[in-house]
PDB file of N, CA and C in Angstrom:
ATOM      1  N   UNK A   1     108.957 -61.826 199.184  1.00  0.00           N
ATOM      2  CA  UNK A   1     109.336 -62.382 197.905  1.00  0.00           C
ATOM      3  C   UNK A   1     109.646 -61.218 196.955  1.00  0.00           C
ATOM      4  N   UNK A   2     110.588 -61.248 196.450  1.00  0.00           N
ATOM      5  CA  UNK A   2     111.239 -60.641 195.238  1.00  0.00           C
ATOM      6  C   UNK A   2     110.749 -60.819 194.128  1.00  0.00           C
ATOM      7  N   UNK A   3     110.366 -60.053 193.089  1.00  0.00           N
ATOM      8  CA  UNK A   3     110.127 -60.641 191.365  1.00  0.00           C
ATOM      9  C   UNK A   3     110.586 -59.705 190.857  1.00  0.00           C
ATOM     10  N   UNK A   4     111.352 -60.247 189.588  1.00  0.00           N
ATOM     11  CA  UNK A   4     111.851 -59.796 188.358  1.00  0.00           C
ATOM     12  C   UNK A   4     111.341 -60.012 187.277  1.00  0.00           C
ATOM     13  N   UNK A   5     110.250 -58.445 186.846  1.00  0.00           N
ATOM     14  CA  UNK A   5     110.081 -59.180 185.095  1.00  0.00           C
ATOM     15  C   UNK A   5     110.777 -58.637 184.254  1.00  0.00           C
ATOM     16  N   UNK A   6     110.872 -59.851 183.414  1.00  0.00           N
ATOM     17  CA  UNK A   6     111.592 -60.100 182.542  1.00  0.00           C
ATOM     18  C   UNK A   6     110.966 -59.564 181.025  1.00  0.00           C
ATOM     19  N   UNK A   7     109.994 -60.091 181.179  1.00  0.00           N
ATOM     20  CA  UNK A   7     108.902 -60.161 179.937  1.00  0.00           C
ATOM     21  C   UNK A   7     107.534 -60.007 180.119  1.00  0.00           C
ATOM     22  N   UNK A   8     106.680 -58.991 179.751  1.00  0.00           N
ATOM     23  CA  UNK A   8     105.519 -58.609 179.750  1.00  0.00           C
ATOM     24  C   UNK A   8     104.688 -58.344 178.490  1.00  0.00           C
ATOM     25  N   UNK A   9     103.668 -58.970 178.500  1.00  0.00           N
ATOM     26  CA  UNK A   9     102.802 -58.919 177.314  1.00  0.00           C
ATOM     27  C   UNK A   9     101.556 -59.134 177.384  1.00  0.00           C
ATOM     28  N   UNK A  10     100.598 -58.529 176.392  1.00  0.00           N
ATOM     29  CA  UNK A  10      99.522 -59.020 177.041  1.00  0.00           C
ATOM     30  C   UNK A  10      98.736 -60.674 177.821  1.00  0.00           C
ATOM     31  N   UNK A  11      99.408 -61.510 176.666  1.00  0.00           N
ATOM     32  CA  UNK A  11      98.872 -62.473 176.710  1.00  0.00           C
ATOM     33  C   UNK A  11     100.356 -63.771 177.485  1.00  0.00           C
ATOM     34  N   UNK A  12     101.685 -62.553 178.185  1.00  0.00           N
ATOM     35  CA  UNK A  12     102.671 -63.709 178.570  1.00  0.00           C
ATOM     36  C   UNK A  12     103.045 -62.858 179.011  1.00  0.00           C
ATOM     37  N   UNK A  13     103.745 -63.497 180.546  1.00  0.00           N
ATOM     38  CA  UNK A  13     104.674 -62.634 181.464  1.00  0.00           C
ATOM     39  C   UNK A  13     105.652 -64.122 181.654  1.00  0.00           C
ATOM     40  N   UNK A  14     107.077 -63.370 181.643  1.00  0.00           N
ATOM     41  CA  UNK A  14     108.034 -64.153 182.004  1.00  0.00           C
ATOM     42  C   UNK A  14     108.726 -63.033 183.380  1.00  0.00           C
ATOM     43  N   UNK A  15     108.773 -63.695 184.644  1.00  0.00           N
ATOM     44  CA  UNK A  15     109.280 -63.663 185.842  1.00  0.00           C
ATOM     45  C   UNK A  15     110.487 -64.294 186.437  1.00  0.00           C
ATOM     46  N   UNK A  16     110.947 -63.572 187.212  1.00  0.00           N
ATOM     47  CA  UNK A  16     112.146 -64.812 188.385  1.00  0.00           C
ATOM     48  C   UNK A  16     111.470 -63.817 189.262  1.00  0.00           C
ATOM     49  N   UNK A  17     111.847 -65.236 189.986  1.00  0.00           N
ATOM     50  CA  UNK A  17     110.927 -65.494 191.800  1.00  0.00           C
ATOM     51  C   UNK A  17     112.416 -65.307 192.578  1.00  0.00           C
ATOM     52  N   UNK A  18     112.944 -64.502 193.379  1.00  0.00           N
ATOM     53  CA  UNK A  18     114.157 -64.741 193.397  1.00  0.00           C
ATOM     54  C   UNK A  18     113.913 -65.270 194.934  1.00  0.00           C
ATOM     55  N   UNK A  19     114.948 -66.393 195.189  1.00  0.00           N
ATOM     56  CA  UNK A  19     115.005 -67.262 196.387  1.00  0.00           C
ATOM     57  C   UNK A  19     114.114 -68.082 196.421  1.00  0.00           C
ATOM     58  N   UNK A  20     113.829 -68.750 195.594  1.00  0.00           N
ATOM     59  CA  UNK A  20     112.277 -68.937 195.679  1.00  0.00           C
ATOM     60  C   UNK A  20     112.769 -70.809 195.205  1.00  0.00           C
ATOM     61  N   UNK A  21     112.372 -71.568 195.106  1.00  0.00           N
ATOM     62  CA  UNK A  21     112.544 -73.251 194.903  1.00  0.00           C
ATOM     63  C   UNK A  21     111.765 -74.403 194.545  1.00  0.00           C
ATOM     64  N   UNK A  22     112.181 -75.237 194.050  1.00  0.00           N
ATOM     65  CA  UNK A  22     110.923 -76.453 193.560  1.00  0.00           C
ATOM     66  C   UNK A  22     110.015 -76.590 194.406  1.00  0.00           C
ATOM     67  N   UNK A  23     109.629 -76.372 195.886  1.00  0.00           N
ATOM     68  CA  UNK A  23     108.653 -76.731 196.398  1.00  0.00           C
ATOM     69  C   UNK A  23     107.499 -75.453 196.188  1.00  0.00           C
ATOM     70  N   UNK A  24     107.678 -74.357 195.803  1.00  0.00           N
ATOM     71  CA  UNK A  24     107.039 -73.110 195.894  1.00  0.00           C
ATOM     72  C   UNK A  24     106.435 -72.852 194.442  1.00  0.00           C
ATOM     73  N   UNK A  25     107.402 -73.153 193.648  1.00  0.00           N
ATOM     74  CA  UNK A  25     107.073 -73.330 192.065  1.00  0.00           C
ATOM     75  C   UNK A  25     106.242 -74.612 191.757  1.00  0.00           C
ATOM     76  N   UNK A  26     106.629 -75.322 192.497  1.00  0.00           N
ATOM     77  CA  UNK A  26     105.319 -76.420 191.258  1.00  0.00           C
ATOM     78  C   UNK A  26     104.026 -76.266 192.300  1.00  0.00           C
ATOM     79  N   UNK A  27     104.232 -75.631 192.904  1.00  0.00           N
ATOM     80  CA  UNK A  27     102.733 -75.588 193.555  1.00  0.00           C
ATOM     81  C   UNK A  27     102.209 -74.285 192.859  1.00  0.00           C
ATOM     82  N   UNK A  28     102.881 -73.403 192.638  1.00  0.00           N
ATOM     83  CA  UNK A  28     102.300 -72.122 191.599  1.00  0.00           C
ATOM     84  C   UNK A  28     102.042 -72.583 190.589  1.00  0.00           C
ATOM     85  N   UNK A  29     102.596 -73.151 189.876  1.00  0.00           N
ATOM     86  CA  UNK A  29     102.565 -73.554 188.361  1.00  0.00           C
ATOM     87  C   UNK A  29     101.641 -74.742 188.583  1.00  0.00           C
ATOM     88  N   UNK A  30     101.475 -75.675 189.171  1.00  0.00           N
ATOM     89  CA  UNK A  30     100.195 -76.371 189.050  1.00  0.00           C
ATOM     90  C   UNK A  30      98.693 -75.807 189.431  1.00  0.00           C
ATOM     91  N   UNK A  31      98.766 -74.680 190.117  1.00  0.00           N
ATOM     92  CA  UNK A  31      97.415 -74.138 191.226  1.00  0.00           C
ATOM     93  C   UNK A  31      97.575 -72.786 189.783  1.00  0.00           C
ATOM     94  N   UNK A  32      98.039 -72.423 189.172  1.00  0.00           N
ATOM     95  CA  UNK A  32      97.993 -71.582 187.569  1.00  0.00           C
ATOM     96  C   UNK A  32      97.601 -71.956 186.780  1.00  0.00           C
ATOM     97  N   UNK A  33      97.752 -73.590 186.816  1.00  0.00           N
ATOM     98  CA  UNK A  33      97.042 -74.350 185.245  1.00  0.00           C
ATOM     99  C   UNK A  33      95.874 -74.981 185.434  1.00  0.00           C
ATOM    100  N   UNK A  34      95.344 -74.531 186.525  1.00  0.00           N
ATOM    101  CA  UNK A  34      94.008 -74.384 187.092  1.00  0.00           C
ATOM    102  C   UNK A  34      93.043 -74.092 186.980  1.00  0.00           C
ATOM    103  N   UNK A  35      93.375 -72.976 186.151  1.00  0.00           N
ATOM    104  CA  UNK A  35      92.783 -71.463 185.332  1.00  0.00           C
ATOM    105  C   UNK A  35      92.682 -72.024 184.162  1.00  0.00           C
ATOM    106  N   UNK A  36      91.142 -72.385 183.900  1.00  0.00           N
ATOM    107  CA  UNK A  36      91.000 -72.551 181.722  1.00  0.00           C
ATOM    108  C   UNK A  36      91.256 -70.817 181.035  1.00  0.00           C
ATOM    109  N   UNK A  37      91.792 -70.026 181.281  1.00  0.00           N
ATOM    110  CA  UNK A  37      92.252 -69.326 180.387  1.00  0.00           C
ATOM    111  C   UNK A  37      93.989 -69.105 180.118  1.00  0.00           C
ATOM    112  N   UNK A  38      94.448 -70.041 181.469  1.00  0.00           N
ATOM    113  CA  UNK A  38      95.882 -70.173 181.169  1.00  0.00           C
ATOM    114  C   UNK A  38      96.157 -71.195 180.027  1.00  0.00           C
ATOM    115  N   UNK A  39      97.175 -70.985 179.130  1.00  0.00           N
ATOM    116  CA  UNK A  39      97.805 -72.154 178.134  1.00  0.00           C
ATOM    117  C   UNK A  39      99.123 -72.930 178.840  1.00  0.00           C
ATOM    118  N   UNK A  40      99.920 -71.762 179.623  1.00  0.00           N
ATOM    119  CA  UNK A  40     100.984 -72.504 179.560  1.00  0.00           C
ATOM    120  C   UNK A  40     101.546 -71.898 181.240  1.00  0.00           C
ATOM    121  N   UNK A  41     101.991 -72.551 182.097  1.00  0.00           N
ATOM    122  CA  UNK A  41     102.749 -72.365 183.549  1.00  0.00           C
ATOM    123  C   UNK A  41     103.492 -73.527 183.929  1.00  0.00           C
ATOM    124  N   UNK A  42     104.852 -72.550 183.665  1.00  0.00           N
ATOM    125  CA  UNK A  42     105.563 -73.452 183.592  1.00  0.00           C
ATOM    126  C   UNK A  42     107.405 -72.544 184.080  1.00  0.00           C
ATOM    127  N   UNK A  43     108.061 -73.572 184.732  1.00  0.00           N
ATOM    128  CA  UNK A  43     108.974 -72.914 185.798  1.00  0.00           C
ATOM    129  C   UNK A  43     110.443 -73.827 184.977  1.00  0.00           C
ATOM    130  N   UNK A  44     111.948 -72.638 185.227  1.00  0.00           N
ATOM    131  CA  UNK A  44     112.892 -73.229 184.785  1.00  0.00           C
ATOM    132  C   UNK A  44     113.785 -72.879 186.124  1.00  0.00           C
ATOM    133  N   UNK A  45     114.286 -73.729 186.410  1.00  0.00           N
ATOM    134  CA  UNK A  45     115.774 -73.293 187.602  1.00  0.00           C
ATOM    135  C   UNK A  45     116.849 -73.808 186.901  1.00  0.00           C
ATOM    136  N   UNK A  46     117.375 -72.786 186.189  1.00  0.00           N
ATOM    137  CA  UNK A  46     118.857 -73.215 184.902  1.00  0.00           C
ATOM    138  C   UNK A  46     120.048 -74.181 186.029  1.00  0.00           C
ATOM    139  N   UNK A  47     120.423 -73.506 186.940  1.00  0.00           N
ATOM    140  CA  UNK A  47     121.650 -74.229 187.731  1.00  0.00           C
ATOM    141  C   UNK A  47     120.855 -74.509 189.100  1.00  0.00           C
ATOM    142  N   UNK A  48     121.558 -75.092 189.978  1.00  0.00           N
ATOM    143  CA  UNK A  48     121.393 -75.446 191.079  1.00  0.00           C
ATOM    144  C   UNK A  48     120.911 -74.236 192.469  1.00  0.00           C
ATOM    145  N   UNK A  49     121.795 -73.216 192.038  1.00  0.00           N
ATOM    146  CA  UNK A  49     121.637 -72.120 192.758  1.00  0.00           C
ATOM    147  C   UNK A  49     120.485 -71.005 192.633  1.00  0.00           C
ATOM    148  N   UNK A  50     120.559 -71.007 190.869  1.00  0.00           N
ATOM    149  CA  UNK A  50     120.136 -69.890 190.095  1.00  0.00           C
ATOM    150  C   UNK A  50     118.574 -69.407 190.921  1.00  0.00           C
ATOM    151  N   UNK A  51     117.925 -68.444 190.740  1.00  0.00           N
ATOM    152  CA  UNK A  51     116.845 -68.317 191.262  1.00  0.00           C
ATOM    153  C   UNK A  51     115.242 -69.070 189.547  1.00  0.00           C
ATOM    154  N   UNK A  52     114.581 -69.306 190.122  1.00  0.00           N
ATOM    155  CA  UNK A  52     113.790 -69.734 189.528  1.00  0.00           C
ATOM    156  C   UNK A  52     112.551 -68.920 188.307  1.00  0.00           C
ATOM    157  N   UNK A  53     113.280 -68.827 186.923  1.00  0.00           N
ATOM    158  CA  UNK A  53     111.819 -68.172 185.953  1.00  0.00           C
ATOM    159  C   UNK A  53     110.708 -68.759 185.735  1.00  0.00           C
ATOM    160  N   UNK A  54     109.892 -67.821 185.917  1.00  0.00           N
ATOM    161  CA  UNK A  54     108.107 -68.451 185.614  1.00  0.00           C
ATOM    162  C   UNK A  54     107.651 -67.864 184.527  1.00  0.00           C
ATOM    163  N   UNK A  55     107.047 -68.953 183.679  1.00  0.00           N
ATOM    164  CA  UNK A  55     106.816 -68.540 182.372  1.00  0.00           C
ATOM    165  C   UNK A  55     104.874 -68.772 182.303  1.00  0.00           C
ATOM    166  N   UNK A  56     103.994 -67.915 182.444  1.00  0.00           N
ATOM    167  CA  UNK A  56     102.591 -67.832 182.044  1.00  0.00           C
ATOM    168  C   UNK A  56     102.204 -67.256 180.443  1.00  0.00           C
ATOM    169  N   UNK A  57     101.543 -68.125 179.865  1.00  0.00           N
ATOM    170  CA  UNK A  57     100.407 -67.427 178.652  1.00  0.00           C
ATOM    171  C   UNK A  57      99.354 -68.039 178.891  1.00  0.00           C
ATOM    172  N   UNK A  58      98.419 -66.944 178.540  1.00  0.00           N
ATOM    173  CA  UNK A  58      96.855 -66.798 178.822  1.00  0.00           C
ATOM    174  C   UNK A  58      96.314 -67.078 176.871  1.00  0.00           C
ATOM    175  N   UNK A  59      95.072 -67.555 177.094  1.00  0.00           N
ATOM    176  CA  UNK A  59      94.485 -67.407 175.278  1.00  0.00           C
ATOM    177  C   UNK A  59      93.917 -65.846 175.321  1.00  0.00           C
ATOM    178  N   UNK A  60      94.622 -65.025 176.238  1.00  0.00           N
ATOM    179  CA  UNK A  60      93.697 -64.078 175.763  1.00  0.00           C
ATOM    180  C   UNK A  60      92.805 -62.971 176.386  1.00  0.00           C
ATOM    181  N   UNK A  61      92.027 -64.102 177.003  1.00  0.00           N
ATOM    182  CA  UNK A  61      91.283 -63.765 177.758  1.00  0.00           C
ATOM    183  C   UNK A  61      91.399 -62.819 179.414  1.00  0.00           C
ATOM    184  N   UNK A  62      92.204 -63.388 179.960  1.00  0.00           N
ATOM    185  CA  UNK A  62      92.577 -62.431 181.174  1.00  0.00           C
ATOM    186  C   UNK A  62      93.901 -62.068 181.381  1.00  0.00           C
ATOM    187  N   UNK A  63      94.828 -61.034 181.649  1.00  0.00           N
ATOM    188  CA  UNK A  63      95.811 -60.936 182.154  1.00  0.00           C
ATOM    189  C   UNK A  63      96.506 -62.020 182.765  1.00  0.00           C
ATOM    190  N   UNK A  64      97.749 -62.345 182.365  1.00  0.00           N
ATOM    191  CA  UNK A  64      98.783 -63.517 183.146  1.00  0.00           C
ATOM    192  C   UNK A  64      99.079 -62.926 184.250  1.00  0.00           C
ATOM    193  N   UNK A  65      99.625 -62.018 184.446  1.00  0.00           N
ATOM    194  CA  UNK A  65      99.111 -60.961 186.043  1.00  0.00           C
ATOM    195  C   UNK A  65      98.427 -61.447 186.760  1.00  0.00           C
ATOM    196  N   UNK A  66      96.925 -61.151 186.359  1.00  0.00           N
ATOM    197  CA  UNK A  66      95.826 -61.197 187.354  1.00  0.00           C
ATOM    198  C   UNK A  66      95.833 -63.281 187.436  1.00  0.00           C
ATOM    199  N   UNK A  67      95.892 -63.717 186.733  1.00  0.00           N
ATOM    200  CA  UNK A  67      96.261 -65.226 186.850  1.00  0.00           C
ATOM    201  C   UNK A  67      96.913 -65.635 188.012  1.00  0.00           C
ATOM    202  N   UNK A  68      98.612 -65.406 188.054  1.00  0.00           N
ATOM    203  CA  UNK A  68      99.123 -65.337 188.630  1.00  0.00           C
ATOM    204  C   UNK A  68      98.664 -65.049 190.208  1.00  0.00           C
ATOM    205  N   UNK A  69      97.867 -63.951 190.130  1.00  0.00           N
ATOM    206  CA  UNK A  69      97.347 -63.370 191.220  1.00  0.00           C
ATOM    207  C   UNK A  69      96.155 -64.241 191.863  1.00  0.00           C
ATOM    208  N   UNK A  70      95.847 -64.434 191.409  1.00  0.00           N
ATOM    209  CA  UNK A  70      94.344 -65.806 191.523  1.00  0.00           C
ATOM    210  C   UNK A  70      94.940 -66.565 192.192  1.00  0.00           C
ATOM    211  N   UNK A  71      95.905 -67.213 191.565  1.00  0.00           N
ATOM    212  CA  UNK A  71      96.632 -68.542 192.005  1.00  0.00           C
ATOM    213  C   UNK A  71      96.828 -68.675 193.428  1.00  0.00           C
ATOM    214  N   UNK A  72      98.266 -67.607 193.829  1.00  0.00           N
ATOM    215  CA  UNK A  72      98.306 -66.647 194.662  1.00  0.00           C
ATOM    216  C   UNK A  72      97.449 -67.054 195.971  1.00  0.00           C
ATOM    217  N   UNK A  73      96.059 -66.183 195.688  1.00  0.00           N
ATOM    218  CA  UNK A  73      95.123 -66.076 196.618  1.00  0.00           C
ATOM    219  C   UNK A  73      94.586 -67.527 196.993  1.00  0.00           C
ATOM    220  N   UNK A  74      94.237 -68.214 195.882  1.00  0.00           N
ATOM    221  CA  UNK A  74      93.891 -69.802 196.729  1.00  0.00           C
ATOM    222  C   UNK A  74      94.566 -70.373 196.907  1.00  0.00           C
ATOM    223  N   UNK A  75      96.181 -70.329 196.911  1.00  0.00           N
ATOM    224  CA  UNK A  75      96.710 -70.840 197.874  1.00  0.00           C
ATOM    225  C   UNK A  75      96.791 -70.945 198.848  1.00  0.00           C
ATOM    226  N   UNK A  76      96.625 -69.488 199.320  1.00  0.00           N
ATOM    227  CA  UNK A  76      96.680 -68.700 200.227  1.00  0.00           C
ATOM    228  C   UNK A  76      95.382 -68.712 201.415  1.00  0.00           C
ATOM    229  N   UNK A  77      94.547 -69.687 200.252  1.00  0.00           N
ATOM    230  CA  UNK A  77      93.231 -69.575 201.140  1.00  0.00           C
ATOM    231  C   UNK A  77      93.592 -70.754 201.658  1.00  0.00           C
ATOM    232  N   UNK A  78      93.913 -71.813 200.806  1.00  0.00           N
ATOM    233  CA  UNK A  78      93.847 -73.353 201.266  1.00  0.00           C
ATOM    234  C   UNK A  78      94.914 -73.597 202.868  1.00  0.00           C
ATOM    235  N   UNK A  79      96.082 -72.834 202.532  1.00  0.00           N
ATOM    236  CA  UNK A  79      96.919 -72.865 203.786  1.00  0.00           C
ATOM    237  C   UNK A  79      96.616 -72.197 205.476  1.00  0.00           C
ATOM    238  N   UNK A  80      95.330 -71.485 204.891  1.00  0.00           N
ATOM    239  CA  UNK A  80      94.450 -70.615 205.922  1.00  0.00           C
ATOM    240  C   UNK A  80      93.568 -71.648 206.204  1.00  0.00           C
ATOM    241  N   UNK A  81      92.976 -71.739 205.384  1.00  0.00           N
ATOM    242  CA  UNK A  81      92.027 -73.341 206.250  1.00  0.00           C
ATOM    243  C   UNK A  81      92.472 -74.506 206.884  1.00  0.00           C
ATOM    244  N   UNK A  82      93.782 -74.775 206.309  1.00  0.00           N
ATOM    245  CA  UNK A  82      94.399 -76.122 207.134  1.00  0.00           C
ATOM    246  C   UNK A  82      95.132 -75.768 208.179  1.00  0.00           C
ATOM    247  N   UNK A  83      95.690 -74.243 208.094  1.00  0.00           N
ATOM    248  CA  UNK A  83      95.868 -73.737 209.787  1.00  0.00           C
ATOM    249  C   UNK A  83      94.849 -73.536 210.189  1.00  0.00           C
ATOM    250  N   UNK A  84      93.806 -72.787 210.283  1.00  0.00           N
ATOM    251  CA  UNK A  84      92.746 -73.936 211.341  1.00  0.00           C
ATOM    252  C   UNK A  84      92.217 -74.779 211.561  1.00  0.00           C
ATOM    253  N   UNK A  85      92.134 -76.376 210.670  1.00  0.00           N
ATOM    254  CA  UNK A  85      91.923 -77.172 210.723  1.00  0.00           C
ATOM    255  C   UNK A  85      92.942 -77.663 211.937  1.00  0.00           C
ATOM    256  N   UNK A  86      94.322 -77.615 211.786  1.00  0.00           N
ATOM    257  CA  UNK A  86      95.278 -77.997 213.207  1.00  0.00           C
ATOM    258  C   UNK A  86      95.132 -77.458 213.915  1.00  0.00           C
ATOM    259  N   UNK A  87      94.413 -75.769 213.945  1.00  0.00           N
ATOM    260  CA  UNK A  87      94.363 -75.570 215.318  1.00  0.00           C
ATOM    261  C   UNK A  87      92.846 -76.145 216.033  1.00  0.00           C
ATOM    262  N   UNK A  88      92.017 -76.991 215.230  1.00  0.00           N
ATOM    263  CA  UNK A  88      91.293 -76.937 215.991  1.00  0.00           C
ATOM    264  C   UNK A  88      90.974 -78.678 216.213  1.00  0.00           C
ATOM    265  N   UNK A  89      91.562 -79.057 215.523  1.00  0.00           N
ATOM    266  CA  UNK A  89      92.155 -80.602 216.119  1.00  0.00           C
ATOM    267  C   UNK A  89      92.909 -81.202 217.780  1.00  0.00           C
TER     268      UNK A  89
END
């Protein structure tokens, strides 16, 4: 995966995910607003083609980064457990 930032701040990072699509984004952006120190995750795909911006603010409290990064990882965990859940079905 590719990223482009766009916008960095403490408390907001604006990204493109490049190649990246509605099925990949609303699972980030919902598994982000997950986090009680996130305010806002939330994804735009302007045209049909375009690659997809991700927009995070935090109140503050932790890096939209490390957020991001959280997210990330339990996804990452959950798709690790349900591959072995099939493999051991």
């Amino acid at each position: 995966m590719h990223l482009k930032i766009l916008e960095l701040e403490k408390n907001k990072v604006r990204m493109v995910l490049v190649r990246e699509n509605h099925t990949f984004m609303n699972l980030l952006a919902d598994e982000i607003l997950r986090d009680p120190a996130v305010n806002v995750a939330k994804y735009v795909i302007e045209y049909q083609f375009s690659d997809p911006e991700l927009l995070v603010t935090t109140d503050g409290s932790k890096d939209p980064i490390t957020a991001i990064r959280e997210a990330c990882d339990r996804i990452s965990r959950s798709c690790n457990e349900l591959i072995t859940q099939v493999g051991s079905a």
